[in-house]
N, C-alpha and C. Protein backbone atom coordinates (compact mmCIF):
# COMPACT_ATOMS: atom_id res chain seq x y z
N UNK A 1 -12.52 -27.95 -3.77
CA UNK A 1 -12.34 -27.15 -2.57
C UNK A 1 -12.49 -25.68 -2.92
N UNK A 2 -12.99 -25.14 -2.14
CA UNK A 2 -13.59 -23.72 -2.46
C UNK A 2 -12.15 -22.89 -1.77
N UNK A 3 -11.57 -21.84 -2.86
CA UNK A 3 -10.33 -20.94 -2.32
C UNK A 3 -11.08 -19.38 -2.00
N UNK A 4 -10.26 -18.89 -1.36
CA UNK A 4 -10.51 -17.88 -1.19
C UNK A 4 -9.16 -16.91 -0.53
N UNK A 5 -9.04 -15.55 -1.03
CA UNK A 5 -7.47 -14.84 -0.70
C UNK A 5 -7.31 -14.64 0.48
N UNK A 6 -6.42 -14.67 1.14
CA UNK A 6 -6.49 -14.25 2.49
C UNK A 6 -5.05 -13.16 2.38
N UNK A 7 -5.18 -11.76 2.84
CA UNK A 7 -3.80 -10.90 3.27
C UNK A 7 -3.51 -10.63 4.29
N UNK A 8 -2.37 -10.67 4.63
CA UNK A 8 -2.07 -10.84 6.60
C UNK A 8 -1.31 -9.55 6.34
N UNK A 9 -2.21 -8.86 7.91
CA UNK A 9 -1.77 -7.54 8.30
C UNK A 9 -0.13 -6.73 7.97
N UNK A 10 0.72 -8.07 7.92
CA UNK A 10 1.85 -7.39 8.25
C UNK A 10 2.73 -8.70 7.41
N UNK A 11 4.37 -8.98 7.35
CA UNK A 11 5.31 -9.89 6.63
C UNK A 11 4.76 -11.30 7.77
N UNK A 12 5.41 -12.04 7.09
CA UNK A 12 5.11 -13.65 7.60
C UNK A 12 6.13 -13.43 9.06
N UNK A 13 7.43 -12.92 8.67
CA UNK A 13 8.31 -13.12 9.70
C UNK A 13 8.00 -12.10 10.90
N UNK A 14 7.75 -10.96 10.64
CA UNK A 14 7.09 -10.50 11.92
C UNK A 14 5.91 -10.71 12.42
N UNK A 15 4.94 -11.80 11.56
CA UNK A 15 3.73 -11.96 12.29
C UNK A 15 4.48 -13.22 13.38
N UNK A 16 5.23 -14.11 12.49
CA UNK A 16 5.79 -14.87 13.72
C UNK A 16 5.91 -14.74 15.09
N UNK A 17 6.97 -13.28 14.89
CA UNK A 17 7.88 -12.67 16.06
C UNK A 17 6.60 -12.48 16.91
N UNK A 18 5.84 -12.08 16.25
CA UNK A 18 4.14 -11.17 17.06
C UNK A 18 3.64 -12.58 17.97
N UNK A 19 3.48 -13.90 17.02
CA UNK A 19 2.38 -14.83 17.76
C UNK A 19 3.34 -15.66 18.81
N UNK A 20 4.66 -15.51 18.67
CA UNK A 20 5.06 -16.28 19.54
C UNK A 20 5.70 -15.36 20.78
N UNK A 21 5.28 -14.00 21.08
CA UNK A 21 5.55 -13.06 22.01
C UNK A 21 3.94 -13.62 22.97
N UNK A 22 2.64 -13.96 22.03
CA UNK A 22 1.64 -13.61 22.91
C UNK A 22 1.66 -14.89 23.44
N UNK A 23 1.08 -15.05 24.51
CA UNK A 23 1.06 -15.92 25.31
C UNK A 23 -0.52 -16.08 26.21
N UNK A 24 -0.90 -17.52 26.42
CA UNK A 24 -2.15 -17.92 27.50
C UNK A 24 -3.36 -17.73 26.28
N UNK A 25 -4.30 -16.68 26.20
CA UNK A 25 -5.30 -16.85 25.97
C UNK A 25 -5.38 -15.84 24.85
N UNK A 26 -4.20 -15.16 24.67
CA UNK A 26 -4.48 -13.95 23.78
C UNK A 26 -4.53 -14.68 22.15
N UNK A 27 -3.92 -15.63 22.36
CA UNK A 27 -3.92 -16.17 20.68
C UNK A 27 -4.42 -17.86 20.63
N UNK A 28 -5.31 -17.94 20.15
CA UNK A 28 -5.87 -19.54 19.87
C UNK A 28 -4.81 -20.23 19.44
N UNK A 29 -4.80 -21.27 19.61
CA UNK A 29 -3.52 -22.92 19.63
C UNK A 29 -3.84 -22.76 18.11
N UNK A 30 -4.94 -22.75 17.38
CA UNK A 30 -5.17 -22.92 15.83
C UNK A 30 -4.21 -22.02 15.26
N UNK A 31 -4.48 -20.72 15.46
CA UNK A 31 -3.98 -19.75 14.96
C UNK A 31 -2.55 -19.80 14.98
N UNK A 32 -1.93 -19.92 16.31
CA UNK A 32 -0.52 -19.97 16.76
C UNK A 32 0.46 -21.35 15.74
N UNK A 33 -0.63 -22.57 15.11
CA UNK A 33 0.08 -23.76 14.43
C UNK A 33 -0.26 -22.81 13.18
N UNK A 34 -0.90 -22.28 12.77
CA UNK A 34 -0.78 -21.56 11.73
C UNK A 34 0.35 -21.10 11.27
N UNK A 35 0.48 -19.81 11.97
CA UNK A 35 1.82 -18.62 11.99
C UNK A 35 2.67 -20.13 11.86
N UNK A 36 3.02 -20.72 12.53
CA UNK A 36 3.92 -21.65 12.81
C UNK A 36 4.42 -22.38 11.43
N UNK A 37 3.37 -23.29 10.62
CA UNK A 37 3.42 -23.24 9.73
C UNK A 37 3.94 -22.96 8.78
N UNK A 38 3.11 -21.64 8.41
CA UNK A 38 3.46 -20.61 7.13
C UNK A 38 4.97 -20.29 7.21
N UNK A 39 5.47 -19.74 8.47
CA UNK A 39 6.90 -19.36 8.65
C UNK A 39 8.00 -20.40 8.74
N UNK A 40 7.77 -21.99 8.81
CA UNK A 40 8.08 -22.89 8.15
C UNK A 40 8.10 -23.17 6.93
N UNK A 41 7.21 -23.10 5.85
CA UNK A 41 6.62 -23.09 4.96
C UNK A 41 7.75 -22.48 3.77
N UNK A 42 7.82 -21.39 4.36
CA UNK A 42 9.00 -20.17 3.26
C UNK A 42 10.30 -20.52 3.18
N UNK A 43 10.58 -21.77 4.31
CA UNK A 43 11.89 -22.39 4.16
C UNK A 43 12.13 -23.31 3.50
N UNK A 44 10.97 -24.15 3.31
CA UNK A 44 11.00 -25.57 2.43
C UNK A 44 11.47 -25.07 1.31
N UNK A 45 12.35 -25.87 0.47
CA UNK A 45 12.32 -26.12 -1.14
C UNK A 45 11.34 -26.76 -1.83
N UNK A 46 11.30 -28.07 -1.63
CA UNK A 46 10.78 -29.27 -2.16
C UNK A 46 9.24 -29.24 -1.38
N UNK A 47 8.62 -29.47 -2.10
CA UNK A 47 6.68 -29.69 -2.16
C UNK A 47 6.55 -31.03 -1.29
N UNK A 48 7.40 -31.90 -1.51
CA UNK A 48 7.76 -33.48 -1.12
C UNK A 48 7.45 -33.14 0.66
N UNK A 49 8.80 -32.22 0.59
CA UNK A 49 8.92 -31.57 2.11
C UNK A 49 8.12 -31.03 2.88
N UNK A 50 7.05 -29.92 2.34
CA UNK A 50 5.53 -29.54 2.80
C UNK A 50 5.07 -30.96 3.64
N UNK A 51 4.53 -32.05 2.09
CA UNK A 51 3.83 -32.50 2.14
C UNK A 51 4.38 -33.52 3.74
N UNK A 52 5.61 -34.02 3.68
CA UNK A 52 6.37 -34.85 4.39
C UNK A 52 5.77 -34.31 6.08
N UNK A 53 6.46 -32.83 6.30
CA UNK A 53 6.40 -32.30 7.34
C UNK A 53 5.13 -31.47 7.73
N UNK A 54 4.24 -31.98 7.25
CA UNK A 54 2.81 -31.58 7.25
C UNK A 54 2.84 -30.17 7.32
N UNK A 55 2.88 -29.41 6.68
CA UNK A 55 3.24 -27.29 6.76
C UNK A 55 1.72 -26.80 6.04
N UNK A 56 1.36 -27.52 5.32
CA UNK A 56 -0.04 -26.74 4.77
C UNK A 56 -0.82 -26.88 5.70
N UNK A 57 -1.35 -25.37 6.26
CA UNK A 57 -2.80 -25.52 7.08
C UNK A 57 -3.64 -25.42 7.07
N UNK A 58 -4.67 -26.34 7.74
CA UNK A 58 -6.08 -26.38 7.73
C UNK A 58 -6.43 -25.41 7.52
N UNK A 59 -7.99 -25.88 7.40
CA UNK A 59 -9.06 -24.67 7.33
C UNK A 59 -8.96 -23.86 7.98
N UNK A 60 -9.47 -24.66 9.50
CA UNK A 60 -9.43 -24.16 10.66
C UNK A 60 -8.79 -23.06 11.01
N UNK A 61 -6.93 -24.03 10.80
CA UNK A 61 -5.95 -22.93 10.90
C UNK A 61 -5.88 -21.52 10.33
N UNK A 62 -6.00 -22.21 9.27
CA UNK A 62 -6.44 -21.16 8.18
C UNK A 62 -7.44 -19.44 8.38
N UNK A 63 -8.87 -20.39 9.00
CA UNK A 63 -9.95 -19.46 9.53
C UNK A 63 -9.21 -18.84 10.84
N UNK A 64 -8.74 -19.28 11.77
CA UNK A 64 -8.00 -18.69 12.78
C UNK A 64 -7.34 -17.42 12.88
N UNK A 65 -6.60 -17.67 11.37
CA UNK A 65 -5.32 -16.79 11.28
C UNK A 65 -5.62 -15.37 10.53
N UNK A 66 -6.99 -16.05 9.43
CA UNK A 66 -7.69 -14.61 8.71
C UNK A 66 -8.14 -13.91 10.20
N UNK A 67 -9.27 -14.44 10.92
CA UNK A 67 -9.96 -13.97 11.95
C UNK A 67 -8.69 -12.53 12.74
N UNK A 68 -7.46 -13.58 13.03
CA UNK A 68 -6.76 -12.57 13.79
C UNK A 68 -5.87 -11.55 13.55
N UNK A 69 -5.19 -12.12 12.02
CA UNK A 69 -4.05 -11.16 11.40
C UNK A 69 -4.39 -11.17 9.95
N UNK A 70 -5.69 -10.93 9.65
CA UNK A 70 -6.25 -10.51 8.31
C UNK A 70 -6.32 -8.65 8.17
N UNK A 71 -5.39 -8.99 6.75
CA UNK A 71 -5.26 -7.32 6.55
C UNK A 71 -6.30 -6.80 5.81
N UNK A 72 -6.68 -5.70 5.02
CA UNK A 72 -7.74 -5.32 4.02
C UNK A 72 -7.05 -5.51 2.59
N UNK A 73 -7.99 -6.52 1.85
CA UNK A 73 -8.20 -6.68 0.80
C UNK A 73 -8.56 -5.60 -0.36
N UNK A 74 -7.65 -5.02 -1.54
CA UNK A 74 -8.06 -3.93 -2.03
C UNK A 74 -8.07 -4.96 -3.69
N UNK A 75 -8.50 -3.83 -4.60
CA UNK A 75 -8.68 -4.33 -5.44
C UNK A 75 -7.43 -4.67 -6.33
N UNK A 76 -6.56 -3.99 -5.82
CA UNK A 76 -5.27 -4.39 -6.26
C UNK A 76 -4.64 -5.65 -6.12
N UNK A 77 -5.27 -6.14 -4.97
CA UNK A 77 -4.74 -7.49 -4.41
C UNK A 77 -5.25 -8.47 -5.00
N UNK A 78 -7.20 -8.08 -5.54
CA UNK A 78 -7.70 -9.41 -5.96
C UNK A 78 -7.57 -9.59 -7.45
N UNK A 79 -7.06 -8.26 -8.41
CA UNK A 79 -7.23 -7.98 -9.54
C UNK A 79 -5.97 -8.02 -10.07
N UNK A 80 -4.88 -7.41 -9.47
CA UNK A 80 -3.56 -6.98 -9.71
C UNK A 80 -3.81 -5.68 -10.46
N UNK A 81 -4.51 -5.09 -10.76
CA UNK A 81 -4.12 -3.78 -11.35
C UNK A 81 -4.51 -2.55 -10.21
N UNK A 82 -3.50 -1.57 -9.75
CA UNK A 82 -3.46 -0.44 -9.30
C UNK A 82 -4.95 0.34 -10.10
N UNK A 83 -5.73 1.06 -8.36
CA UNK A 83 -6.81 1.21 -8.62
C UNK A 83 -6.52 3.21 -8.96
N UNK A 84 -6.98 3.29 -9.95
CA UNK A 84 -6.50 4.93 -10.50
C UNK A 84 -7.40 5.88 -10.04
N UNK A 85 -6.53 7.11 -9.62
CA UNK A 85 -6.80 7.86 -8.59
C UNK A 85 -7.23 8.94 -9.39
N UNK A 86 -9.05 9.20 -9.33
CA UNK A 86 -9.21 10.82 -9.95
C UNK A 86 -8.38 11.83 -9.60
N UNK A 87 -8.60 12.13 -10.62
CA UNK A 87 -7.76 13.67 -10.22
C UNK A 87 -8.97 14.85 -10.16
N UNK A 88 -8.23 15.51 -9.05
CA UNK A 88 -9.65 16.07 -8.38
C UNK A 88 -8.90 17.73 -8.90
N UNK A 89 -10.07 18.23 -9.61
CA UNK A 89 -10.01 19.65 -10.34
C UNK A 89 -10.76 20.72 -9.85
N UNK A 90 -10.08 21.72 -9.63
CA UNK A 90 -10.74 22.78 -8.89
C UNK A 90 -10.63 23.53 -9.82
N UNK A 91 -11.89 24.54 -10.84
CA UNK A 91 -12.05 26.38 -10.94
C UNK A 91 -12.31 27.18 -9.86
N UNK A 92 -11.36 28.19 -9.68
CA UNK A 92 -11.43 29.22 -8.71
C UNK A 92 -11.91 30.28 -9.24
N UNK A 93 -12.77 30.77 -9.34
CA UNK A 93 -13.56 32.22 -10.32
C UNK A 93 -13.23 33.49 -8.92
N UNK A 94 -13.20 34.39 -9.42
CA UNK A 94 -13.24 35.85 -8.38
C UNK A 94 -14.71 35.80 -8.40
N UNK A 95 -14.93 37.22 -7.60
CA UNK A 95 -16.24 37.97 -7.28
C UNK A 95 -17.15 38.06 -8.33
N UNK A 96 -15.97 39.07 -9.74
CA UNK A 96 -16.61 39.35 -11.10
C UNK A 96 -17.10 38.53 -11.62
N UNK A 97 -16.15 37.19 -11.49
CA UNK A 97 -16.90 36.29 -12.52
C UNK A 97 -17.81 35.59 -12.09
N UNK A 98 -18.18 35.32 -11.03
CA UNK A 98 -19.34 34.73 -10.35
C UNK A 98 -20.35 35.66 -10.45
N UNK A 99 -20.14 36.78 -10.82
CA UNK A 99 -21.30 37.75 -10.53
C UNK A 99 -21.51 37.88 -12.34
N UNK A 100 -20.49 37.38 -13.43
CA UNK A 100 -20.75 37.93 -14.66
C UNK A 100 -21.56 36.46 -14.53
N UNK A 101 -21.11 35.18 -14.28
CA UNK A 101 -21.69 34.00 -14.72
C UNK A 101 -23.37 33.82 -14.13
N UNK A 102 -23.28 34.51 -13.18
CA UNK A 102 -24.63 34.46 -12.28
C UNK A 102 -25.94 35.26 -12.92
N UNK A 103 -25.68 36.54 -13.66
CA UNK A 103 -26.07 37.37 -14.73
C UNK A 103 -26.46 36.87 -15.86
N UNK A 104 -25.42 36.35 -16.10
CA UNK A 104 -25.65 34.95 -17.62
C UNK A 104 -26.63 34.06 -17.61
N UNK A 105 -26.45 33.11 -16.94
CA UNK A 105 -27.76 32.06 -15.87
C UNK A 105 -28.75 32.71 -16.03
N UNK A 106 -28.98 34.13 -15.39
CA UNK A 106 -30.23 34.60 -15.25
C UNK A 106 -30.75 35.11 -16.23
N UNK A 107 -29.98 35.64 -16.98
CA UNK A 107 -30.61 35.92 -18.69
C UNK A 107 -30.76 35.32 -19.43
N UNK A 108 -29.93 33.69 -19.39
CA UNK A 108 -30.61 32.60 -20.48
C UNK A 108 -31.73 32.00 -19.32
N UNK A 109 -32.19 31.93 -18.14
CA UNK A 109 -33.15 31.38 -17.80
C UNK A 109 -34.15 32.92 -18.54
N UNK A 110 -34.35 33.79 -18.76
CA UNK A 110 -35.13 34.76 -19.12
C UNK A 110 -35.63 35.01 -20.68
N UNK A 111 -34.44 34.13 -21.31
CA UNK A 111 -34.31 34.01 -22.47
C UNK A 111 -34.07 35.50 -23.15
N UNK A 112 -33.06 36.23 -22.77
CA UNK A 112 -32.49 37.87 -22.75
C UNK A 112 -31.29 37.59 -23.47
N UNK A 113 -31.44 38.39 -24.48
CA UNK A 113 -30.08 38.50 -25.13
C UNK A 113 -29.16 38.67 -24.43
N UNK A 114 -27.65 39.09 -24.68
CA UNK A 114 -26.90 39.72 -24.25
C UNK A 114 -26.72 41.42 -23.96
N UNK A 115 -27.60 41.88 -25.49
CA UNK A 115 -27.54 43.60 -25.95
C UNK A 115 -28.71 44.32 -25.18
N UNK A 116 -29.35 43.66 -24.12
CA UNK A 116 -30.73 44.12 -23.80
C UNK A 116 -29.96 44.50 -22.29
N UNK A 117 -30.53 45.96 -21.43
CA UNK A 117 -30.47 46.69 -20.91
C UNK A 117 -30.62 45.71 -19.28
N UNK A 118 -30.41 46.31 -18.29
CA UNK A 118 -29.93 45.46 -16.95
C UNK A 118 -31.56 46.24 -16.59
N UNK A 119 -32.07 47.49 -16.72
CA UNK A 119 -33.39 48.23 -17.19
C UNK A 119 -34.60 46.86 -17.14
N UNK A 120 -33.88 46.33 -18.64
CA UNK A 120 -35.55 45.70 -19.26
C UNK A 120 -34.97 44.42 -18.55
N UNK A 121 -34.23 43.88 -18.49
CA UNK A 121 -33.75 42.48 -18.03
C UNK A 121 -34.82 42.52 -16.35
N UNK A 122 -34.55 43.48 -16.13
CA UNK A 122 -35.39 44.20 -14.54
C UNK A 122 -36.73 43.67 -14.68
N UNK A 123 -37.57 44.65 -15.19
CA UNK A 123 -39.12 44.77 -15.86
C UNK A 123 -39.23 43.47 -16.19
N UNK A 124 -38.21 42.55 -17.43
CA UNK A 124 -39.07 41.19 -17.54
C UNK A 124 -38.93 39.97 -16.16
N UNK A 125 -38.21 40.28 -15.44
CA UNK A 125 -38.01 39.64 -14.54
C UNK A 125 -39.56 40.15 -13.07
N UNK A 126 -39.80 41.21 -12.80
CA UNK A 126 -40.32 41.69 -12.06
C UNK A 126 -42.18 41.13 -13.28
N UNK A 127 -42.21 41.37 -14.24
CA UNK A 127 -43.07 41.13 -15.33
C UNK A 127 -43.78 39.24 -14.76
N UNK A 128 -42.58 38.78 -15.18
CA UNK A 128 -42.47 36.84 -14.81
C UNK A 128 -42.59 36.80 -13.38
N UNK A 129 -42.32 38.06 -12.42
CA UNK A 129 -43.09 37.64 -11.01
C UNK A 129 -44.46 37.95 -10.44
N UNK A 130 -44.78 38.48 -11.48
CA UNK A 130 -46.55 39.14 -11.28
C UNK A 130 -46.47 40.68 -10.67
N UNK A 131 -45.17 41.60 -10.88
CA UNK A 131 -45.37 42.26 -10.53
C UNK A 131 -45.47 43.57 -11.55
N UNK A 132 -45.61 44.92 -11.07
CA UNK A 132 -46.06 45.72 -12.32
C UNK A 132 -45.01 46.67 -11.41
N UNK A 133 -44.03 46.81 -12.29
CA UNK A 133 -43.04 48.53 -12.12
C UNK A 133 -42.84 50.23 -12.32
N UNK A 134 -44.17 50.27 -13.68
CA UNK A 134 -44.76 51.27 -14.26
C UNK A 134 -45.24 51.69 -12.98
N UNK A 135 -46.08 51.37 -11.91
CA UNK A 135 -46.66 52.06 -10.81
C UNK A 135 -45.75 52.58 -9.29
């Protein structure tokens, strides 16, 4: 038999309270022997007793009850281990340093020392755009 997890929205005992408030058409007869069931189910001791008082439900039932009071499945549920939360890191730079780091960038894209003049850093930049500054 093929298993598969099923997590219900909310505790067994208040889904009870929930399916046996709705009434007529709002909840399928499947679904409703379901809830019924399960909240039977948590009282038994003895397996004997399940089996005796018929409490395990169908598929059907089963499919019914995911369909209507199926909660979201996380990985915690199918894995058991708590899924770990990046930690989200912010640098806040000022004006200067965005403007020293932005300078930097542009002089290793230029391949410019550090000791070379904001002057020639100019000229090779204006140089690498086809343009001529001498004029």
């Amino acid at each position: 038999a093929d298993l598969w997890p099923l997590k219900l929205a909310s505790k067994l005992p208040s889904l009870a309270s929930v399916a046996s408030n709705m009434t007529g058409n709002r909840l399928r007869e499947t679904c409703m022997h379901a809830v019924k069931k399960l909240d039977k189910l948590v009282l038994v001791k003895w397996f004997r007793e399940v089996d005796r008082m018929d409490l395990l439900p169908t598929f059907p039932e089963l499919n019914a009850l995911d369909k209507r009071f199926a909660g979201e499945l996380t990985i915690e549920d199918m894995e058991g281990v708590k899924e770990k939360k990046r930690a989200r890191t912010a640098i806040f730079k000022d004006e200067e340093e965005l403007q020293r780091d932005k300078r930097a960038a542009e002089r290793a894209l230029l391949g410019v020392s550090e000791s070379v003049t904001s002057t020639e850093v100019r000229r090779r930049m204006a140089m690498k755009a086809g343009l001529d500054m001498d004029n």
